[in-house]
Protein backbone atom coordinates (compact mmCIF):
# COMPACT_ATOMS: atom_id res chain seq x y z
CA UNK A 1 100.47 86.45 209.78
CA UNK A 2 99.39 85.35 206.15
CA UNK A 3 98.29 81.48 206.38
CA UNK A 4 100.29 80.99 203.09
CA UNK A 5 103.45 82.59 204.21
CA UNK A 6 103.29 80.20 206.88
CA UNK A 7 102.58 77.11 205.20
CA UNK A 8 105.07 78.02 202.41
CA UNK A 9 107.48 78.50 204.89
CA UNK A 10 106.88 75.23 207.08
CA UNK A 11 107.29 73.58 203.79
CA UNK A 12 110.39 75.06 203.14
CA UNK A 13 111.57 74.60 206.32
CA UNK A 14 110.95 70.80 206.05
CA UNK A 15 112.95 69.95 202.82
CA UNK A 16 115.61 71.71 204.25
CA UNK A 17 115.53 70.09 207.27
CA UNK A 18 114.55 66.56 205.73
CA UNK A 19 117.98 65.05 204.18
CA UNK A 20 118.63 63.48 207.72
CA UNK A 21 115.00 61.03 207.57
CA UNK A 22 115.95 60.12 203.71
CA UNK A 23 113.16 59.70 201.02
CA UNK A 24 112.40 61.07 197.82
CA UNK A 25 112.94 64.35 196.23
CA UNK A 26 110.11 66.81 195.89
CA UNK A 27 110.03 70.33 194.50
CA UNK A 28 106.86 72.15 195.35
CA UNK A 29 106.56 75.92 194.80
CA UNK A 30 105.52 77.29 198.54
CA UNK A 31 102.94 79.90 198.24
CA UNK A 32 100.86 78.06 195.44
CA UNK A 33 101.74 74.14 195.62
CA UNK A 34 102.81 74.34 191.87
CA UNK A 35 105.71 71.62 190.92
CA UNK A 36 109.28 73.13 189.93
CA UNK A 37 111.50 71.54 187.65
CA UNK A 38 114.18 70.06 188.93
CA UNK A 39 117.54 71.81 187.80
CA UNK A 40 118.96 69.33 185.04
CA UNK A 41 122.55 68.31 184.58
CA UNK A 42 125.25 70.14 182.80
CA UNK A 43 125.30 69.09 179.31
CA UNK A 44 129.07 69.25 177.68
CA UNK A 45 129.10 68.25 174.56
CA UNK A 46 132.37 66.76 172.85
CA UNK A 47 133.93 66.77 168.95
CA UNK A 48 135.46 62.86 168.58
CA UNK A 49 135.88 63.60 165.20
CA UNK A 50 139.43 63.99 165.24
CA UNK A 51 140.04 61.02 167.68
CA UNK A 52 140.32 58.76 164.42
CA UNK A 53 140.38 54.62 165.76
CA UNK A 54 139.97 56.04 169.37
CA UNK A 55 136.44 57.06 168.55
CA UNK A 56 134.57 53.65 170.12
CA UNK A 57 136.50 54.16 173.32
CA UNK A 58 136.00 58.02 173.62
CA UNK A 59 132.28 57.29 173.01
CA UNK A 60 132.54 54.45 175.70
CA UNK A 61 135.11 56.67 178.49
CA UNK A 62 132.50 59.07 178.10
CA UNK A 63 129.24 56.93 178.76
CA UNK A 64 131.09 55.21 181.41
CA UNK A 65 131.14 59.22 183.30
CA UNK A 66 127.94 59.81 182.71
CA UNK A 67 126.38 56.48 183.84
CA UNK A 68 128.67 57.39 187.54
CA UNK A 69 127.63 60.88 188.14
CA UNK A 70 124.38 63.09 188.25
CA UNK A 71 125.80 66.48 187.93
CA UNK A 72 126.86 66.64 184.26
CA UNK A 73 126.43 64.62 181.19
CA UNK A 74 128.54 64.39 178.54
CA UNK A 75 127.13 64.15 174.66
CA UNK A 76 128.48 64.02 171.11
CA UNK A 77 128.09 67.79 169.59
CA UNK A 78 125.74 67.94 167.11
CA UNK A 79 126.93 68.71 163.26
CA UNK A 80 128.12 71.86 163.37
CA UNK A 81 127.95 73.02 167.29
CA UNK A 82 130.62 74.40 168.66
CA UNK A 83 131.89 71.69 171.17
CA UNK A 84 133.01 71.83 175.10
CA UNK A 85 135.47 69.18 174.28
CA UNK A 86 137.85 68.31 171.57
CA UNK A 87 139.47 64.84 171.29
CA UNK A 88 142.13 64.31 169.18
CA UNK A 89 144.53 60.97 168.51
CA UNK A 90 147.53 62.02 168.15
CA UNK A 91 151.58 60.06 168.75
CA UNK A 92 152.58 61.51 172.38
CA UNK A 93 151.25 60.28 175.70
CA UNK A 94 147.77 60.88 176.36
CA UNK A 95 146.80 64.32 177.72
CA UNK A 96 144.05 66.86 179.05
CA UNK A 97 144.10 70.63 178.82
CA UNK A 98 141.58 72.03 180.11
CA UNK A 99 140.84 75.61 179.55
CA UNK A 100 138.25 75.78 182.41
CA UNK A 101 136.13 73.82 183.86
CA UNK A 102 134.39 71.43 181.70
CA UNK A 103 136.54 72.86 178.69
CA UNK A 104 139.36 72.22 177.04
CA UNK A 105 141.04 69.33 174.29
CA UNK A 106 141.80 65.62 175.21
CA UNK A 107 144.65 63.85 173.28
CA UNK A 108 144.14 59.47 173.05
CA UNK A 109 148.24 59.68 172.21
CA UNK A 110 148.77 56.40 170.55
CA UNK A 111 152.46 56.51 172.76
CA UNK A 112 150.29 55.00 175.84
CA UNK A 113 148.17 52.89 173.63
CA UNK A 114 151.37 51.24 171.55
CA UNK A 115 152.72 49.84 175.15
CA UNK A 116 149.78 48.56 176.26
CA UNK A 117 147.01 50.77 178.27
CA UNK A 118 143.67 50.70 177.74
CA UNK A 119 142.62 53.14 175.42
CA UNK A 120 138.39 52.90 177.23
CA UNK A 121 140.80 54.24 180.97
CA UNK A 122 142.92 56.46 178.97
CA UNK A 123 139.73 58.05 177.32
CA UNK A 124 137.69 58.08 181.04
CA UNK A 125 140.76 58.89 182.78
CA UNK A 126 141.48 62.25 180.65
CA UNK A 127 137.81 63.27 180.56
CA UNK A 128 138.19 62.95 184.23
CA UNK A 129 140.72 65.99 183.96
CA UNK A 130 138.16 68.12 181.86
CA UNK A 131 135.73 67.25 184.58
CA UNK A 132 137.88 68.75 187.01
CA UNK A 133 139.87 65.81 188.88
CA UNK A 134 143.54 66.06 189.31
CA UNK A 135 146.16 62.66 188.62
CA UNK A 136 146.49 60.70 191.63
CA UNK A 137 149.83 59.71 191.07
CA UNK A 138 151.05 56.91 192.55
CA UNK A 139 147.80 54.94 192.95
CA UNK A 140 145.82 52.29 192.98
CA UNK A 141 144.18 50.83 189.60
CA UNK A 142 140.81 51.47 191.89
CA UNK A 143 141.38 54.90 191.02
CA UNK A 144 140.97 56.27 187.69
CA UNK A 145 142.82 58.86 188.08
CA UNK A 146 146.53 57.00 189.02
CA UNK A 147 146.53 56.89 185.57
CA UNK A 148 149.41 55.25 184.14
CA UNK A 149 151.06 54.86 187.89
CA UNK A 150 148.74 51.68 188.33
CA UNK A 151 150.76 49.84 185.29
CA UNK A 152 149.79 48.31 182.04
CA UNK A 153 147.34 45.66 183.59
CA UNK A 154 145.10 47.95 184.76
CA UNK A 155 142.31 48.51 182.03
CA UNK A 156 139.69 50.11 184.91
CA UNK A 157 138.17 52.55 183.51
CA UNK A 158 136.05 53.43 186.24
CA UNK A 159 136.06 56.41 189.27
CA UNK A 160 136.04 55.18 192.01
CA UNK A 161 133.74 56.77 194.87
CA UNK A 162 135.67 59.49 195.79
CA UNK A 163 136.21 60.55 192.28
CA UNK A 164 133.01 60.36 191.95
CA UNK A 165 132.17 62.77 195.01
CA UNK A 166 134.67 65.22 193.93
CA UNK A 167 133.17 65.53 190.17
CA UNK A 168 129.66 66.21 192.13
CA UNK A 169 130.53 68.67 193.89
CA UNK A 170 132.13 70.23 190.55
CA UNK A 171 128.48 70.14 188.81
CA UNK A 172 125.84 70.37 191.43
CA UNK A 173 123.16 67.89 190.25
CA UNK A 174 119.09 68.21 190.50
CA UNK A 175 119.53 64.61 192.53
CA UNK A 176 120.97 67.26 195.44
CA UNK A 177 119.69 70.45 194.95
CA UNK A 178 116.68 69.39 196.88
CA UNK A 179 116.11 67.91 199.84
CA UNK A 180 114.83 64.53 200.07
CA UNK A 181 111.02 64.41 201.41
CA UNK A 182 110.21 61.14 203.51
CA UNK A 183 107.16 59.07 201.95
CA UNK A 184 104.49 60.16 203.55
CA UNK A 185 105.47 63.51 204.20
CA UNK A 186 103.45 66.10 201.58
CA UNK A 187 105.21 69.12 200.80
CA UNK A 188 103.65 72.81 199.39
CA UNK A 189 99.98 74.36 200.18
């Protein structure tokens, strides 16, 4: 049997078998040693320009998603670029529909925002539907996705850890598609 094979294939037998001792991710090509890159997040990129004085809290609903999850990141489109996303203020009640999966228009309806909810959750909480999480209706203000069912005084704008989880496992993210490599443990050759 080919020494290479053999190392390459210890080596890929050991990140896969590795997420139980914990560590660090390493991606090491098996047959020559060479580094991979790691598989980046999904970039969906969103048009605010039609969110008018929502803009500030779509920017911040937004940021607050991609400082909570790995898998995707959400950016402005650039001039011109066709967007993922379109946000819109408009009168009703705030809405998401999504056309698939990290697609589709948000409404910031001023309805929600005129009795008192917070216009940073209503932004989060709508993305969270583009995203691909469901409302949670009646729930907890914990959750970001009981929506309008945790009342007026709620202003988290937040997933919580199951949220979180689910939106994850939605966008596979570089932190997991590798197995974690205890220090001290040298993967490749």
């Amino acid at each position: 049997m080919n020494v290479r094979t053999s190392t390459g294939g210890l080596a890929a037998a050991l990140l896969l078998a590795l997420p139980l001792l914990g560590g660090h991710a390493v991606a090491a090509e098996p047959s020559t040693g060479a580094t991979l890159p790691l598989p980046a997040a999904r970039v969906l990129t969103y048009d605010a320009s039609g969110s008018a004085e929502f803009a500030s809290a779509v920017a911040r609903g937004a940021a607050i998603w991609n400082e909570s999850v790995d898998g995707v990141e959400l950016r402005p489109a650039a001039s011109g670029q066709r967007a993922n996303i379109r946000i819109l203020a408009d009168n009703g009640w705030p809405r998401a529909l999504p056309t698939s999966l990290g697609n589709g228009t948000v409404y910031i309806g001023r309805q929600a925002v005129n009795q008192g909810y917070s216009t940073v959750r209503i932004s989060s909480h709508e993305l969270g539907h583009i995203l691909g999480l469901p409302d949670r209706k009646p729930g907890p203000c914990s959750s970001l996705m009981s929506g309008s069912s945790a009342g007026v005084s709620c202003t988290n704008p937040y997933p919580d850890a199951a949220e979180k989880a689910e939106v994850e496992d939605n966008f596979p993210a570089a932190s997991r598609a590798l197995a974690p490599v205890p220090r001290g443990v040298a993967a490749g050759n």
